[in-house]
PDB file of N, CA and C in Angstrom:
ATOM      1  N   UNK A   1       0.814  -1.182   0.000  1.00  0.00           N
ATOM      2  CA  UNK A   1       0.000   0.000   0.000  1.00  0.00           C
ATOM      3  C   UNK A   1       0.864   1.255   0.000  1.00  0.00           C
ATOM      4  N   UNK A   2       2.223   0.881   0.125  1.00  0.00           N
ATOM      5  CA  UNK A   2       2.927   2.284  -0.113  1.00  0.00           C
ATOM      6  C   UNK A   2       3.376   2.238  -1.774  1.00  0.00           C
ATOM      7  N   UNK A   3       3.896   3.814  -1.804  1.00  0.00           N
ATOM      8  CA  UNK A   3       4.266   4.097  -3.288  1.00  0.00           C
ATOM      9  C   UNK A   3       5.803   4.022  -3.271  1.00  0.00           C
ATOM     10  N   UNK A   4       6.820   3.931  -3.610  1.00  0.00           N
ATOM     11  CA  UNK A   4       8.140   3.678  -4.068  1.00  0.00           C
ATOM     12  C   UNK A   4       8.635   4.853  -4.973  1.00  0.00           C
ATOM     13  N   UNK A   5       9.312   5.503  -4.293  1.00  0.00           N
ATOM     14  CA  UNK A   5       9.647   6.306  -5.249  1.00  0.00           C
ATOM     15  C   UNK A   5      10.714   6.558  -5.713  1.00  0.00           C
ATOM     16  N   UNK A   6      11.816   5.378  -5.563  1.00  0.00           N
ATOM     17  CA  UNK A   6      13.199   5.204  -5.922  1.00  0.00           C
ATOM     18  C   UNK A   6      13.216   4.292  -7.465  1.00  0.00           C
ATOM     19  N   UNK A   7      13.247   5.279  -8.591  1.00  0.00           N
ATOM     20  CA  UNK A   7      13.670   4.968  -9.719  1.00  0.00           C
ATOM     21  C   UNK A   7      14.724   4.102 -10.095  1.00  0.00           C
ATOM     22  N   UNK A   8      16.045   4.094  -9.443  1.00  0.00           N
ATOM     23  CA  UNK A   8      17.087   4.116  -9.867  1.00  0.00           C
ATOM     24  C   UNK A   8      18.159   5.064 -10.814  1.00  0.00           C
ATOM     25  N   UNK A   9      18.679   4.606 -11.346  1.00  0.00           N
ATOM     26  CA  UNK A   9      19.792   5.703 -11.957  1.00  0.00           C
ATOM     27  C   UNK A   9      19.374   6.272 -13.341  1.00  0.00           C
ATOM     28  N   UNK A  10      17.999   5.101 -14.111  1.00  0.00           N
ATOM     29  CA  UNK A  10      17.517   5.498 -14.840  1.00  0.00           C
ATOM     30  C   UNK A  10      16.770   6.272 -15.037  1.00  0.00           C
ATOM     31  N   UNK A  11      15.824   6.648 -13.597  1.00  0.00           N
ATOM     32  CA  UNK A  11      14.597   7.203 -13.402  1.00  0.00           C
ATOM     33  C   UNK A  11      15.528   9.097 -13.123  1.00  0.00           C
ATOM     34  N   UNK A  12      16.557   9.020 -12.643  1.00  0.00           N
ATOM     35  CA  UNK A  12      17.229  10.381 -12.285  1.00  0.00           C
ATOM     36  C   UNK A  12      17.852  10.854 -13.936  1.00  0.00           C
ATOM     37  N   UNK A  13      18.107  10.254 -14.373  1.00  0.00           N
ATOM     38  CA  UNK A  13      18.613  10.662 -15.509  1.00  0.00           C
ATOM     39  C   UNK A  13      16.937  11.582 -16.487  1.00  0.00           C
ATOM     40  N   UNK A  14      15.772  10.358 -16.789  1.00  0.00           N
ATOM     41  CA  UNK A  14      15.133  11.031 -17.183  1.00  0.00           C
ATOM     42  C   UNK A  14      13.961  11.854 -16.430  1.00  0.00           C
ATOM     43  N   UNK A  15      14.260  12.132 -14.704  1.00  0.00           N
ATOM     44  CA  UNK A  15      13.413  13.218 -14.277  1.00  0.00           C
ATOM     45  C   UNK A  15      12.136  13.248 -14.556  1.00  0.00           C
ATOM     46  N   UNK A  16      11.136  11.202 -14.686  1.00  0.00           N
ATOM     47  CA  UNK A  16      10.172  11.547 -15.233  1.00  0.00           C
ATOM     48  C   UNK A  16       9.028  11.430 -13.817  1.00  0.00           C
ATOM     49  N   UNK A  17       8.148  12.359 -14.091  1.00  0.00           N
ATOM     50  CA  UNK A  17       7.181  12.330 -12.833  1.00  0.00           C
ATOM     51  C   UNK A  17       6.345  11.109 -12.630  1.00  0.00           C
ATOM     52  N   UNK A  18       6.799  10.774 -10.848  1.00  0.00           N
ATOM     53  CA  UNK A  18       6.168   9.815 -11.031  1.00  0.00           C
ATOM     54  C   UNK A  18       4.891   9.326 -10.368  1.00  0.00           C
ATOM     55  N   UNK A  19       3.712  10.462 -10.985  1.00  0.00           N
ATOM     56  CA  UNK A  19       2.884  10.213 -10.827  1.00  0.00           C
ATOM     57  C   UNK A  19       2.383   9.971 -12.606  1.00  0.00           C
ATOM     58  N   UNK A  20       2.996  10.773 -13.704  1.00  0.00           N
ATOM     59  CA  UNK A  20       2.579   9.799 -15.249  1.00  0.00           C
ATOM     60  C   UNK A  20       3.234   8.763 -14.907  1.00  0.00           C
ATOM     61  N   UNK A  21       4.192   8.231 -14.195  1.00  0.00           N
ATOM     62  CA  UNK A  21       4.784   6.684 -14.676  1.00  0.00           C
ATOM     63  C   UNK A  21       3.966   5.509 -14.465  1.00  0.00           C
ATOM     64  N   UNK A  22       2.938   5.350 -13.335  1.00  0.00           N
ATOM     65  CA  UNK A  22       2.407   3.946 -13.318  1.00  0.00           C
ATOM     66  C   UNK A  22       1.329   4.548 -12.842  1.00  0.00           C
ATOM     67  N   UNK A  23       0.075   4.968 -13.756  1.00  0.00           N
ATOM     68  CA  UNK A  23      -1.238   5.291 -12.984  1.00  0.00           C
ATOM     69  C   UNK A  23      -1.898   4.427 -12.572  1.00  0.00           C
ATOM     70  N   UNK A  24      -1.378   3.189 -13.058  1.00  0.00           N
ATOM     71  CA  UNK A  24      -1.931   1.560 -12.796  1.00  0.00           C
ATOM     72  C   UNK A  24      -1.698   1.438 -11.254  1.00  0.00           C
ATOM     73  N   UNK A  25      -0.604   1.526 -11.027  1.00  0.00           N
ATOM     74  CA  UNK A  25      -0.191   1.474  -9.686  1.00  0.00           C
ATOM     75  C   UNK A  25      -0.465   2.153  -8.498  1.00  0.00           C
ATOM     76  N   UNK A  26      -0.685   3.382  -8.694  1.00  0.00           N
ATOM     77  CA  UNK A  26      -1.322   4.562  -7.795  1.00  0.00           C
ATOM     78  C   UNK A  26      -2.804   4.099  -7.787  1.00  0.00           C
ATOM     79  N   UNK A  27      -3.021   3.871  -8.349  1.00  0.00           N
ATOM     80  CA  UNK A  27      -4.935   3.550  -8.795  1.00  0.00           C
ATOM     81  C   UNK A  27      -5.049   2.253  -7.460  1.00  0.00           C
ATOM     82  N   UNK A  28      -4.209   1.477  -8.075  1.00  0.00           N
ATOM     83  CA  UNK A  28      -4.327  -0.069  -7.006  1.00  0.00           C
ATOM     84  C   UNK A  28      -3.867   0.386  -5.399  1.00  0.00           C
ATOM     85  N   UNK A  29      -2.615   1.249  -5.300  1.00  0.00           N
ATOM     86  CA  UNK A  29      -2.433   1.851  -4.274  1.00  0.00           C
ATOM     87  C   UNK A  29      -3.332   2.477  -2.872  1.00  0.00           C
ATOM     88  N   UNK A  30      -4.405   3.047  -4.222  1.00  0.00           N
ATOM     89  CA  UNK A  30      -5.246   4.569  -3.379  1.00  0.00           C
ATOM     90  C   UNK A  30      -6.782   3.161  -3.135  1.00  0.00           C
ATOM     91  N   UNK A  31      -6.840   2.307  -3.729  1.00  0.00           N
ATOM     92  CA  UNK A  31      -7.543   1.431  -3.821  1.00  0.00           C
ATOM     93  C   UNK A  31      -7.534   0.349  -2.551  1.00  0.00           C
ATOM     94  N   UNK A  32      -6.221  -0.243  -2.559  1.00  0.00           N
ATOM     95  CA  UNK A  32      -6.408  -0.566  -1.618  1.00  0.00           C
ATOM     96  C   UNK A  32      -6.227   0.269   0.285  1.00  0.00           C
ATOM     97  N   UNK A  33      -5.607   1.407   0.090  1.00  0.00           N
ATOM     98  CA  UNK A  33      -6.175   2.388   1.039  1.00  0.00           C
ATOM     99  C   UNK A  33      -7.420   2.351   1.733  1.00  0.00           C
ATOM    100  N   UNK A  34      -8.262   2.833   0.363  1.00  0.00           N
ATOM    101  CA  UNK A  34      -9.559   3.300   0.661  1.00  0.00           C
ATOM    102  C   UNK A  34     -10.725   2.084   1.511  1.00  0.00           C
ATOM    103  N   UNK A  35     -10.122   0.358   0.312  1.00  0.00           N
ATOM    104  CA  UNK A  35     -10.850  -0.862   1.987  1.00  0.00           C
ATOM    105  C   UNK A  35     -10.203  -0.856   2.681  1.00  0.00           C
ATOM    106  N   UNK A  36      -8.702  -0.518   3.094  1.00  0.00           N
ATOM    107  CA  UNK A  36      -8.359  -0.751   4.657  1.00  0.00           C
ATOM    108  C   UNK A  36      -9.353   0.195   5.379  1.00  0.00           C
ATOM    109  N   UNK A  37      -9.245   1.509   4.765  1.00  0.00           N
ATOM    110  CA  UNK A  37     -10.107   2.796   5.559  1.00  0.00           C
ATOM    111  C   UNK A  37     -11.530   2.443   6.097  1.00  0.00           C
ATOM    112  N   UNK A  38     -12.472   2.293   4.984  1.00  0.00           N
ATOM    113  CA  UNK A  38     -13.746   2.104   5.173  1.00  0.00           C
ATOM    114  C   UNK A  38     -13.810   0.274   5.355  1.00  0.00           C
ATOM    115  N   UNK A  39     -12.699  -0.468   5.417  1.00  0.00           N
ATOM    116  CA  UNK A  39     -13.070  -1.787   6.029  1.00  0.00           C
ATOM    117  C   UNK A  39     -13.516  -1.986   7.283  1.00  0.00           C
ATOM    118  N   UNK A  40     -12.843  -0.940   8.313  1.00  0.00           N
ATOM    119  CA  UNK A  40     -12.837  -1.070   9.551  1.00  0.00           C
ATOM    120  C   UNK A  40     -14.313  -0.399  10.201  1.00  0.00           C
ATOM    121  N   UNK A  41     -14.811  -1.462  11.031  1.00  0.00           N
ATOM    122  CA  UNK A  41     -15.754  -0.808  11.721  1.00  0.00           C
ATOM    123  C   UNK A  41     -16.212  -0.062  12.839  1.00  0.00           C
ATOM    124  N   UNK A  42     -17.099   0.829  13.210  1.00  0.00           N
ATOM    125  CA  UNK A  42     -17.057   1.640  14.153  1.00  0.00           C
ATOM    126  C   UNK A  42     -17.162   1.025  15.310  1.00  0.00           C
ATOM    127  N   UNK A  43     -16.262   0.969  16.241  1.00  0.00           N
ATOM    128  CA  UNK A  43     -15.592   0.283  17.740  1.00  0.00           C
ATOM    129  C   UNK A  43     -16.972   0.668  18.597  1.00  0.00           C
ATOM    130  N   UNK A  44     -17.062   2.155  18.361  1.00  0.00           N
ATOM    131  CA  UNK A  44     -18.494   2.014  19.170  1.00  0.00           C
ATOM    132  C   UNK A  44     -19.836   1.156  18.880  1.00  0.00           C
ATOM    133  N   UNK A  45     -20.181   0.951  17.802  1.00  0.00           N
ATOM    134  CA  UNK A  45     -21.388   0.120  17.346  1.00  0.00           C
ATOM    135  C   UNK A  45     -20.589  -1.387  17.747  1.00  0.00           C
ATOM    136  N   UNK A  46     -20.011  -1.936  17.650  1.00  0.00           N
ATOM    137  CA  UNK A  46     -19.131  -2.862  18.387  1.00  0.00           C
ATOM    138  C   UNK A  46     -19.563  -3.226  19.839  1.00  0.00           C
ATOM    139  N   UNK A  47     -19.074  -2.269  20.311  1.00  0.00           N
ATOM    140  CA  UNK A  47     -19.539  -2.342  21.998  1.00  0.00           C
ATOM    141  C   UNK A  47     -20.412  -2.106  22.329  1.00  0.00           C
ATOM    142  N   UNK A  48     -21.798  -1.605  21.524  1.00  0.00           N
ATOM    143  CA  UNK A  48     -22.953  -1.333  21.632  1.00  0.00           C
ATOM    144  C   UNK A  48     -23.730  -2.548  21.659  1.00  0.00           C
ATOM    145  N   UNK A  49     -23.038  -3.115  20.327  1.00  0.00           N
ATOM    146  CA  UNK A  49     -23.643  -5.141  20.197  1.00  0.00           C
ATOM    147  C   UNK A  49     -23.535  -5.882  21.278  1.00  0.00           C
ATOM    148  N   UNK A  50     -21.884  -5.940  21.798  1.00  0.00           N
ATOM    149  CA  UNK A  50     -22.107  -6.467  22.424  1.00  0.00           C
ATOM    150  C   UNK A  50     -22.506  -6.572  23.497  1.00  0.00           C
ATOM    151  N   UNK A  51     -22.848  -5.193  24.138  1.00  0.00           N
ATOM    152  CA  UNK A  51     -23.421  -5.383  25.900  1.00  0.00           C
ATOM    153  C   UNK A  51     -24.777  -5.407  25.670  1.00  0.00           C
ATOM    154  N   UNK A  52     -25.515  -5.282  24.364  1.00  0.00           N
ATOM    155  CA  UNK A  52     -26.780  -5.459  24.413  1.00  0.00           C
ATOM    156  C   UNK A  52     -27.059  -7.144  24.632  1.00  0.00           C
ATOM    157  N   UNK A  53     -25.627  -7.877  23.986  1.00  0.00           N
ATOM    158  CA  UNK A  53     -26.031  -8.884  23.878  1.00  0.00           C
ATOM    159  C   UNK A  53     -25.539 -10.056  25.225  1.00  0.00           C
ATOM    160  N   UNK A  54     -24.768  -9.107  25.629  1.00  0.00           N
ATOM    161  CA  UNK A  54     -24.217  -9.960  27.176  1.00  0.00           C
ATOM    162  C   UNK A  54     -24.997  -9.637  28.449  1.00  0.00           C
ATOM    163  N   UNK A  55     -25.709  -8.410  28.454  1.00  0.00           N
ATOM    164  CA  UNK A  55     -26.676  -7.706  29.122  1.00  0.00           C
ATOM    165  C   UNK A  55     -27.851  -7.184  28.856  1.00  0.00           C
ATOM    166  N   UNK A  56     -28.897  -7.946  28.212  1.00  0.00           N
ATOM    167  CA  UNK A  56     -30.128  -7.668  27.546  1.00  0.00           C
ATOM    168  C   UNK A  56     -30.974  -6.913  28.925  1.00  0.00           C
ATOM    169  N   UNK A  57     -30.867  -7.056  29.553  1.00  0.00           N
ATOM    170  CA  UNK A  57     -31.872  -6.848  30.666  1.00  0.00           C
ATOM    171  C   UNK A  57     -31.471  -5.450  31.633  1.00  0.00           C
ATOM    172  N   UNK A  58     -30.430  -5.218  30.986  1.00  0.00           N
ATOM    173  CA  UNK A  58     -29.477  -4.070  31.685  1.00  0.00           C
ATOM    174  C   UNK A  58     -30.841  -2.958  31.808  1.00  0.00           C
ATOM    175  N   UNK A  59     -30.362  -2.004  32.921  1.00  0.00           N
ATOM    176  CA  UNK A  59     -31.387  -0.848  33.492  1.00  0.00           C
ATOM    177  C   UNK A  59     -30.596   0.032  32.646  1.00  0.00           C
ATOM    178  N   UNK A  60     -29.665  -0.224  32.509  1.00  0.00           N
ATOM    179  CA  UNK A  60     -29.115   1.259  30.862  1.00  0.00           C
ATOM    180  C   UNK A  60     -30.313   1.188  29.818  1.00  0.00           C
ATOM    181  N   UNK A  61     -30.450   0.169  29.468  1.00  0.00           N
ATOM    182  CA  UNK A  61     -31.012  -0.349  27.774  1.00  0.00           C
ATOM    183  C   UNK A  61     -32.261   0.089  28.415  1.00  0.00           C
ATOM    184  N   UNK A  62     -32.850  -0.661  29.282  1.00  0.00           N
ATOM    185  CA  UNK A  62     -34.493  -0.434  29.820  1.00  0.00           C
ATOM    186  C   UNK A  62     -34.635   1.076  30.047  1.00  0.00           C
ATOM    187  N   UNK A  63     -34.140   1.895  30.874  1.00  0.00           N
ATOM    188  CA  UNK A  63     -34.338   2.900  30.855  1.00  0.00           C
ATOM    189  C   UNK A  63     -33.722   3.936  29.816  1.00  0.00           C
ATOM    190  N   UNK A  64     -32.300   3.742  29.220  1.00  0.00           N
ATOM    191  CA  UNK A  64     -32.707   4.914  28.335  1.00  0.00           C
ATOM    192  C   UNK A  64     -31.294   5.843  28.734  1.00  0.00           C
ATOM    193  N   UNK A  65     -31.219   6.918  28.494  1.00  0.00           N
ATOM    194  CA  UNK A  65     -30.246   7.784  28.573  1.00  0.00           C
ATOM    195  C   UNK A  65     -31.097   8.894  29.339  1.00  0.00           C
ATOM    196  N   UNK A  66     -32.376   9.060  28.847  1.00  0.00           N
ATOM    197  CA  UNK A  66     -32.878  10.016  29.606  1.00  0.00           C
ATOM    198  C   UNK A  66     -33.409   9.648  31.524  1.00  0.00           C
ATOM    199  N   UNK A  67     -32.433  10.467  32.308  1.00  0.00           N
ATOM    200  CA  UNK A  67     -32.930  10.039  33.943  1.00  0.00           C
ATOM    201  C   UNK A  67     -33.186  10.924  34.644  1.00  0.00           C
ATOM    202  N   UNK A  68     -34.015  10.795  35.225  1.00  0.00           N
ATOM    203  CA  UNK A  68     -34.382  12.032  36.532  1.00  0.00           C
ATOM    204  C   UNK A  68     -33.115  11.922  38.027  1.00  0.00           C
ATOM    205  N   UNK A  69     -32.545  10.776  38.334  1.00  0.00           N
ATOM    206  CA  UNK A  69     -32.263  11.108  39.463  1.00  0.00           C
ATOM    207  C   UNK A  69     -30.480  11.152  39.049  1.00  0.00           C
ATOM    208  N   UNK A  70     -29.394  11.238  39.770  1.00  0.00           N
ATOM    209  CA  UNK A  70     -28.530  11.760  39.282  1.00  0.00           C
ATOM    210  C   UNK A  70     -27.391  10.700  38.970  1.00  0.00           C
ATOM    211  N   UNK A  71     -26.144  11.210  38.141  1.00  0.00           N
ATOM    212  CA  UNK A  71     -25.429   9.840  37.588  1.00  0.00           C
ATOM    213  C   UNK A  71     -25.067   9.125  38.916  1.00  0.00           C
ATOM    214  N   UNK A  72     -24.767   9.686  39.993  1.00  0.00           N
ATOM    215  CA  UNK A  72     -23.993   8.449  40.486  1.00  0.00           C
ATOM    216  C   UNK A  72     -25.099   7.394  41.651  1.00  0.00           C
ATOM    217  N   UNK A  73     -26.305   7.450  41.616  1.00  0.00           N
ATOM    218  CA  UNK A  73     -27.687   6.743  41.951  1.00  0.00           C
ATOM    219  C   UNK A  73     -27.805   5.875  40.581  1.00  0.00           C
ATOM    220  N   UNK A  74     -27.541   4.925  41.008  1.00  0.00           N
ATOM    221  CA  UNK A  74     -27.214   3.693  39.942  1.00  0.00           C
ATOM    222  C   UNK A  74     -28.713   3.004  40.026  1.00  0.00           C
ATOM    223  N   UNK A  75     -28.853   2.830  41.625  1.00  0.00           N
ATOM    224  CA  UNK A  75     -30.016   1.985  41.894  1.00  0.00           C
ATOM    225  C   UNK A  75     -31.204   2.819  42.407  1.00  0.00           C
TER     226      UNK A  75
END
């Protein structure tokens, strides 16, 4: 996924840019970038699954985010 940008002795001689030299390559490059990027999923929806699913019955889930009495009154 990285680009290389050591020509050799040929590539200094003709000074050619190398972004015309392999658009093939940059293309596959920025390509595979873009599924590492958007492969990965959001850590929070993650941990959201799973305590719904290890703690279905939880007084978080049942009640909600919205509370009248204050955060540290659990019970």
């Amino acid at each position: 996924m990285n680009f290389n940008e050591d020509l050799g002795i040929l590539g200094q001689i003709s000074q050619q840019d190398m972004t015309e030299r392999d658009p093939k390559g940059a293309r596959e490059s920025f390509d595979s970038f873009r599924d590492d990027l958007m492969g990965m999923n959001d850590l929070r929806d993650d941990v959201e699954r799973v305590m719904r699913k290890n703690y279905p019955n939880s007084v978080y889930y049942t009640r909600g985010l919205e509370r009248k009495e204050p955060w540290w009154k659990l019970w």
